[in-house]
N, C-alpha and C. Protein backbone atom coordinates (compact mmCIF):
# COMPACT_ATOMS: atom_id res chain seq x y z
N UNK A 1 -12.49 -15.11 -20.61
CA UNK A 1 -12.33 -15.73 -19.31
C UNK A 1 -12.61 -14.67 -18.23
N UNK A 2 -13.51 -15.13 -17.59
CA UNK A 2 -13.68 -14.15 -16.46
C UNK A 2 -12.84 -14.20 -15.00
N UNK A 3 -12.51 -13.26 -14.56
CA UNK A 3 -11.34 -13.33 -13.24
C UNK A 3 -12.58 -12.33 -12.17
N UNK A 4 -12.69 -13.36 -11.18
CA UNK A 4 -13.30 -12.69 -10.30
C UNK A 4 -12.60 -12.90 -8.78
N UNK A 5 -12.66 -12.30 -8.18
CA UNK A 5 -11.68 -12.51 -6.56
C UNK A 5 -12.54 -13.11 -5.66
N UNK A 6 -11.31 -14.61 -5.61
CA UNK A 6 -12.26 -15.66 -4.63
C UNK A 6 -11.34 -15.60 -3.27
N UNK A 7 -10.14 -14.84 -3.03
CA UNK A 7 -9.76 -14.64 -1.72
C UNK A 7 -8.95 -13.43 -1.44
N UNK A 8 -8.47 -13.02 -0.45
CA UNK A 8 -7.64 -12.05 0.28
C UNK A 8 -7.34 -12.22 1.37
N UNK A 9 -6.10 -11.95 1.04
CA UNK A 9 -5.02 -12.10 2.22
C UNK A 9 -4.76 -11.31 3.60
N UNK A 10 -5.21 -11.76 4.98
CA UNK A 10 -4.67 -11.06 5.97
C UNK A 10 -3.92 -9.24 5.49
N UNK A 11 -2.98 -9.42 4.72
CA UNK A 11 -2.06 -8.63 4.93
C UNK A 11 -2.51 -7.37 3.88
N UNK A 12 -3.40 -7.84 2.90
CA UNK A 12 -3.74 -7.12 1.90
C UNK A 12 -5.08 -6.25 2.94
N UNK A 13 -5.69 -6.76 3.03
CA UNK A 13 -6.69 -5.81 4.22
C UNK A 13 -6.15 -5.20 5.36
N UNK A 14 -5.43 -5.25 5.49
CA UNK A 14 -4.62 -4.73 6.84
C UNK A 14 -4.10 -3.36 6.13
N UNK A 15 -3.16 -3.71 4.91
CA UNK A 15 -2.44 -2.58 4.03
C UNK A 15 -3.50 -1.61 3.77
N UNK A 16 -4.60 -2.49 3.19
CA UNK A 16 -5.35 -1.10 2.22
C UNK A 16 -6.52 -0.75 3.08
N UNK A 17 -6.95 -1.48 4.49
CA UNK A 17 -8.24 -1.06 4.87
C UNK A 17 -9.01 -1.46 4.53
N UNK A 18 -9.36 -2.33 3.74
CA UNK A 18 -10.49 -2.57 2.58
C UNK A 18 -11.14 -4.01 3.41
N UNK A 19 -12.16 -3.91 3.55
CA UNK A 19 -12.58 -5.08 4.25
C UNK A 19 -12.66 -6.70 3.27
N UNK A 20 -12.48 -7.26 3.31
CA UNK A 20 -12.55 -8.41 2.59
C UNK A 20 -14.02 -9.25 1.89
N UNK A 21 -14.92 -8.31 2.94
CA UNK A 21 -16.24 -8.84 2.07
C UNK A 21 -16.40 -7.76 1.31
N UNK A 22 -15.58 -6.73 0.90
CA UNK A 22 -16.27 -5.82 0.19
C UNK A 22 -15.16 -5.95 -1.35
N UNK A 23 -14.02 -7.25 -1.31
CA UNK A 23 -13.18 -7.33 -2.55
C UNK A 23 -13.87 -8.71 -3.14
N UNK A 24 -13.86 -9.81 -2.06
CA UNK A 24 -14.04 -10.73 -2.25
C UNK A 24 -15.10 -10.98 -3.51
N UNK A 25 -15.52 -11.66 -4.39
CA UNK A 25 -16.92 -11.73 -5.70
C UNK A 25 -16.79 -10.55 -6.56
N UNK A 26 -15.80 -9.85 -6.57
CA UNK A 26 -15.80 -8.66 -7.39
C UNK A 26 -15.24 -8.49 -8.53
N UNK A 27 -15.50 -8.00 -9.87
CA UNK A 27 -14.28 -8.61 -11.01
C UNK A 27 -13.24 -8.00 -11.16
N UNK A 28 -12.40 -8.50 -11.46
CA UNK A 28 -10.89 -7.77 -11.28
C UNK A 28 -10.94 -6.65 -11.89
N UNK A 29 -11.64 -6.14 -13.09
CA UNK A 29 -11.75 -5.37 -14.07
C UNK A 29 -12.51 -3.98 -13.49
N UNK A 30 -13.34 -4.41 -12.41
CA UNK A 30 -14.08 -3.09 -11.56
C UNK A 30 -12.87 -2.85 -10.58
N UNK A 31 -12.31 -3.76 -10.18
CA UNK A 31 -11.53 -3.12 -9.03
C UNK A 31 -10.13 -2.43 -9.49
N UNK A 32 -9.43 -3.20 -10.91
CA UNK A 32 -8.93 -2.00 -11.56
C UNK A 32 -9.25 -0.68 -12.03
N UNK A 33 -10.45 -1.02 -12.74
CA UNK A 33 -11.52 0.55 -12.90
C UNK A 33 -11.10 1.33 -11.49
N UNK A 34 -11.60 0.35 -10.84
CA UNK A 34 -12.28 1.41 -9.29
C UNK A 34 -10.83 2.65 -8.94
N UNK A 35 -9.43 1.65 -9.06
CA UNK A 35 -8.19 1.31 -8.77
C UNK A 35 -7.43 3.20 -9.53
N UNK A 36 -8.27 2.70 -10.88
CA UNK A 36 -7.56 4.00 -11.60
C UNK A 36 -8.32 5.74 -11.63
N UNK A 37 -9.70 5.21 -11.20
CA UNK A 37 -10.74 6.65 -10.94
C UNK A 37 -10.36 6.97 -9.52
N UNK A 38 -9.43 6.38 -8.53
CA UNK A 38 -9.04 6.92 -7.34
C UNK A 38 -7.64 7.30 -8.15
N UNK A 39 -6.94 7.00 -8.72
CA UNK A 39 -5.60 7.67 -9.27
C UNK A 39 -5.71 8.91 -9.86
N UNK A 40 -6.79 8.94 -10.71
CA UNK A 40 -7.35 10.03 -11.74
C UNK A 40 -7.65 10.64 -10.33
N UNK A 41 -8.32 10.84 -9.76
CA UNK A 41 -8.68 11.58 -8.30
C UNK A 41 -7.37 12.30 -7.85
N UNK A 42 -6.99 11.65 -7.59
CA UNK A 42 -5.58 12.37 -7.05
C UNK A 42 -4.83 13.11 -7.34
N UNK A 43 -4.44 12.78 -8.81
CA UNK A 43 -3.45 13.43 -9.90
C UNK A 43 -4.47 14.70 -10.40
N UNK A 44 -5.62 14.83 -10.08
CA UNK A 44 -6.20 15.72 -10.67
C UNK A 44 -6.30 16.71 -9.11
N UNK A 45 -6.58 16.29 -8.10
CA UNK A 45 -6.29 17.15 -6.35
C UNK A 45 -4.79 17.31 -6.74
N UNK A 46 -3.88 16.68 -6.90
CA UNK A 46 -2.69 17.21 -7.06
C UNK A 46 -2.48 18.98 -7.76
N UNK A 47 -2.77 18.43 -8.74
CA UNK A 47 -2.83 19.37 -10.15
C UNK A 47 -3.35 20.99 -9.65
N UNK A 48 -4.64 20.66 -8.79
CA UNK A 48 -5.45 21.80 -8.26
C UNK A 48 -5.26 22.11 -6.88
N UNK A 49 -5.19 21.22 -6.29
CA UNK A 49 -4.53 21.53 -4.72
C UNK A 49 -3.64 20.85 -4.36
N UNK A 50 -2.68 21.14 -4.61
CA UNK A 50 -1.27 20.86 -4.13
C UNK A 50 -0.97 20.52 -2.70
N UNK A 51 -1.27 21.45 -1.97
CA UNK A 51 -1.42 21.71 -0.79
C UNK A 51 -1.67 20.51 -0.30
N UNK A 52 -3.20 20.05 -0.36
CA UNK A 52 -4.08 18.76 -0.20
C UNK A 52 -3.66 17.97 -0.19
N UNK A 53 -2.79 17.50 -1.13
CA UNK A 53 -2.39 16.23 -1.57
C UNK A 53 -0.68 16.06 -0.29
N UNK A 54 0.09 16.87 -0.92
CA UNK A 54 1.51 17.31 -0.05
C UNK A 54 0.67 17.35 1.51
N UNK A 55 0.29 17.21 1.79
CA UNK A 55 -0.49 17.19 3.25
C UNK A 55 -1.01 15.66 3.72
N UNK A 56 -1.04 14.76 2.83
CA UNK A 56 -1.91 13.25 3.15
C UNK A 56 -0.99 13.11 3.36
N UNK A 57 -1.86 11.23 4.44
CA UNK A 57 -2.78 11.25 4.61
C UNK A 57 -3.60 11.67 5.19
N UNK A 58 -4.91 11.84 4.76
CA UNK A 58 -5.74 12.45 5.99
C UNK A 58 -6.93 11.68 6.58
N UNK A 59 -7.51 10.75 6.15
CA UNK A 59 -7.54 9.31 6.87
C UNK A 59 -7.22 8.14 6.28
N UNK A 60 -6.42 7.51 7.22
CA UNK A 60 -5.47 6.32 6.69
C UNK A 60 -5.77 5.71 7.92
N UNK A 61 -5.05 4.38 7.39
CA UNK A 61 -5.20 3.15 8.41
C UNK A 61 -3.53 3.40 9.33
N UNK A 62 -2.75 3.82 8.08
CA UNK A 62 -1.07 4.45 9.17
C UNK A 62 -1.47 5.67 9.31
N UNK A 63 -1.12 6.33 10.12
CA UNK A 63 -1.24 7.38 10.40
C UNK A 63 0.41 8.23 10.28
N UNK A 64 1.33 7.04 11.03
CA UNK A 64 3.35 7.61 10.96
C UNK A 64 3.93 6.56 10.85
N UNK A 65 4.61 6.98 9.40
CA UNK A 65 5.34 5.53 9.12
C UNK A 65 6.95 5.78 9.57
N UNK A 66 7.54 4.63 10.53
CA UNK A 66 8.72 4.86 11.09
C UNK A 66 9.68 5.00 10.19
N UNK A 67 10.11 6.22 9.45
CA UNK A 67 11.46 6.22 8.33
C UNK A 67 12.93 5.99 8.90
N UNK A 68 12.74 5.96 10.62
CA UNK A 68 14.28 5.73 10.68
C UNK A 68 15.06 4.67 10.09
N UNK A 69 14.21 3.35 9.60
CA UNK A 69 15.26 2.13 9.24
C UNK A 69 15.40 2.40 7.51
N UNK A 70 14.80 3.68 6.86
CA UNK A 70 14.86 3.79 5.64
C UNK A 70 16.31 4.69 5.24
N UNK A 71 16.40 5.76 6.47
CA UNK A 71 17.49 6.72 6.65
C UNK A 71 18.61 6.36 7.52
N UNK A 72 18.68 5.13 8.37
CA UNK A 72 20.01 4.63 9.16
C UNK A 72 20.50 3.36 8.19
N UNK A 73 21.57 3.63 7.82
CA UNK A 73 22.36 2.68 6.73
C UNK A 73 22.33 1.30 7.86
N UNK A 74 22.49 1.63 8.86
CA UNK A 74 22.92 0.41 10.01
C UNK A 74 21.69 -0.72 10.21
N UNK A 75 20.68 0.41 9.67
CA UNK A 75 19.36 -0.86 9.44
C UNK A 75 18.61 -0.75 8.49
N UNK A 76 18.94 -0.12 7.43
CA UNK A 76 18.32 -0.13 6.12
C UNK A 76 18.83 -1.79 5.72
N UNK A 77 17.97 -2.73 5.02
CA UNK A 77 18.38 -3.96 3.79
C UNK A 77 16.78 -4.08 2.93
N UNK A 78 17.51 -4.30 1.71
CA UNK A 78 17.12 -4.06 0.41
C UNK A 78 16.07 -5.48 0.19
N UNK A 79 16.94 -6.36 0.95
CA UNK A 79 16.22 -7.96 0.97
C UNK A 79 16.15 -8.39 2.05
N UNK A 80 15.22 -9.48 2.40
CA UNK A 80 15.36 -10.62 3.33
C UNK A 80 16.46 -10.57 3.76
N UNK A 81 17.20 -11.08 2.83
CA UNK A 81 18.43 -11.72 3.47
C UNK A 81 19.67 -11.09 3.64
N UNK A 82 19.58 -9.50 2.98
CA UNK A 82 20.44 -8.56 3.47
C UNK A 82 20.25 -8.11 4.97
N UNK A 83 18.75 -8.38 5.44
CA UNK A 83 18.52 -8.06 6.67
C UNK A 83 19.03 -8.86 7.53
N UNK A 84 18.69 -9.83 7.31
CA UNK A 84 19.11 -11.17 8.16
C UNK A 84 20.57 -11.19 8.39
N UNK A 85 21.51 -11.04 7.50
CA UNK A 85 22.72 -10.42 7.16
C UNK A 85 23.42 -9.65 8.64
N UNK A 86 22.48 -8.55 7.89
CA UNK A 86 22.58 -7.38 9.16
C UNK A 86 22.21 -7.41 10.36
N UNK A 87 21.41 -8.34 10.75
CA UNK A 87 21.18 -8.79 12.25
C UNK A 87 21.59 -9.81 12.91
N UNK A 88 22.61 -10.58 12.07
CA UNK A 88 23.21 -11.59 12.50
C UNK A 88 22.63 -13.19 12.50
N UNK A 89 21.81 -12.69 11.77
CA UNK A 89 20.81 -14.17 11.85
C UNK A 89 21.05 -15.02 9.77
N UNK A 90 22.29 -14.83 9.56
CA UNK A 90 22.59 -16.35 8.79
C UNK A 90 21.84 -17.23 8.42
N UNK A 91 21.60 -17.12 7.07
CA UNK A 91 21.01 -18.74 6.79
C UNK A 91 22.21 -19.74 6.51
């Protein structure tokens, strides 16, 4: 059975950068390939430059990801609905 990608989501191009005509018709099996020769990439810059890697990103679509709600207990939630919880908004 062949699995080829007939859509993508807003949020998935937004996350990875990846333009949508360039996932869209593609087989799942290249884009896992593709998926694990950028892992092998890394783990192998890791391995040899440390530095390099402990330093990304160095172009990204985030550039600073806000950690305060990861490190303030007062707005850290684990779920939906622990958040919701925590902001007063009840289901």
């Amino acid at each position: 059975m062949e699995r080829y990608t007939l859509d993508v989501n807003d949020a998935y191009v937004r996350i990875t950068g990846i333009p949508q005509e360039e996932i869209v018709g593609r087989h799942m099996k290249e884009l896992i390939d593709e998926y694990v020769a950028i892992i092998r990439q890394i783990a192998h810059e890791a391995f040899m430059e440390p530095d390099l890697v402990l330093n990304a990103p160095h172009n990204s679509t985030i550039s600073v990801i806000d950690h305060e709600p990861l490190v303030n207990i007062e707005k850290f939630a684990c779920t939906w609905r622990a958040f919701k919880k925590k902001t007063g908004q009840q289901e």
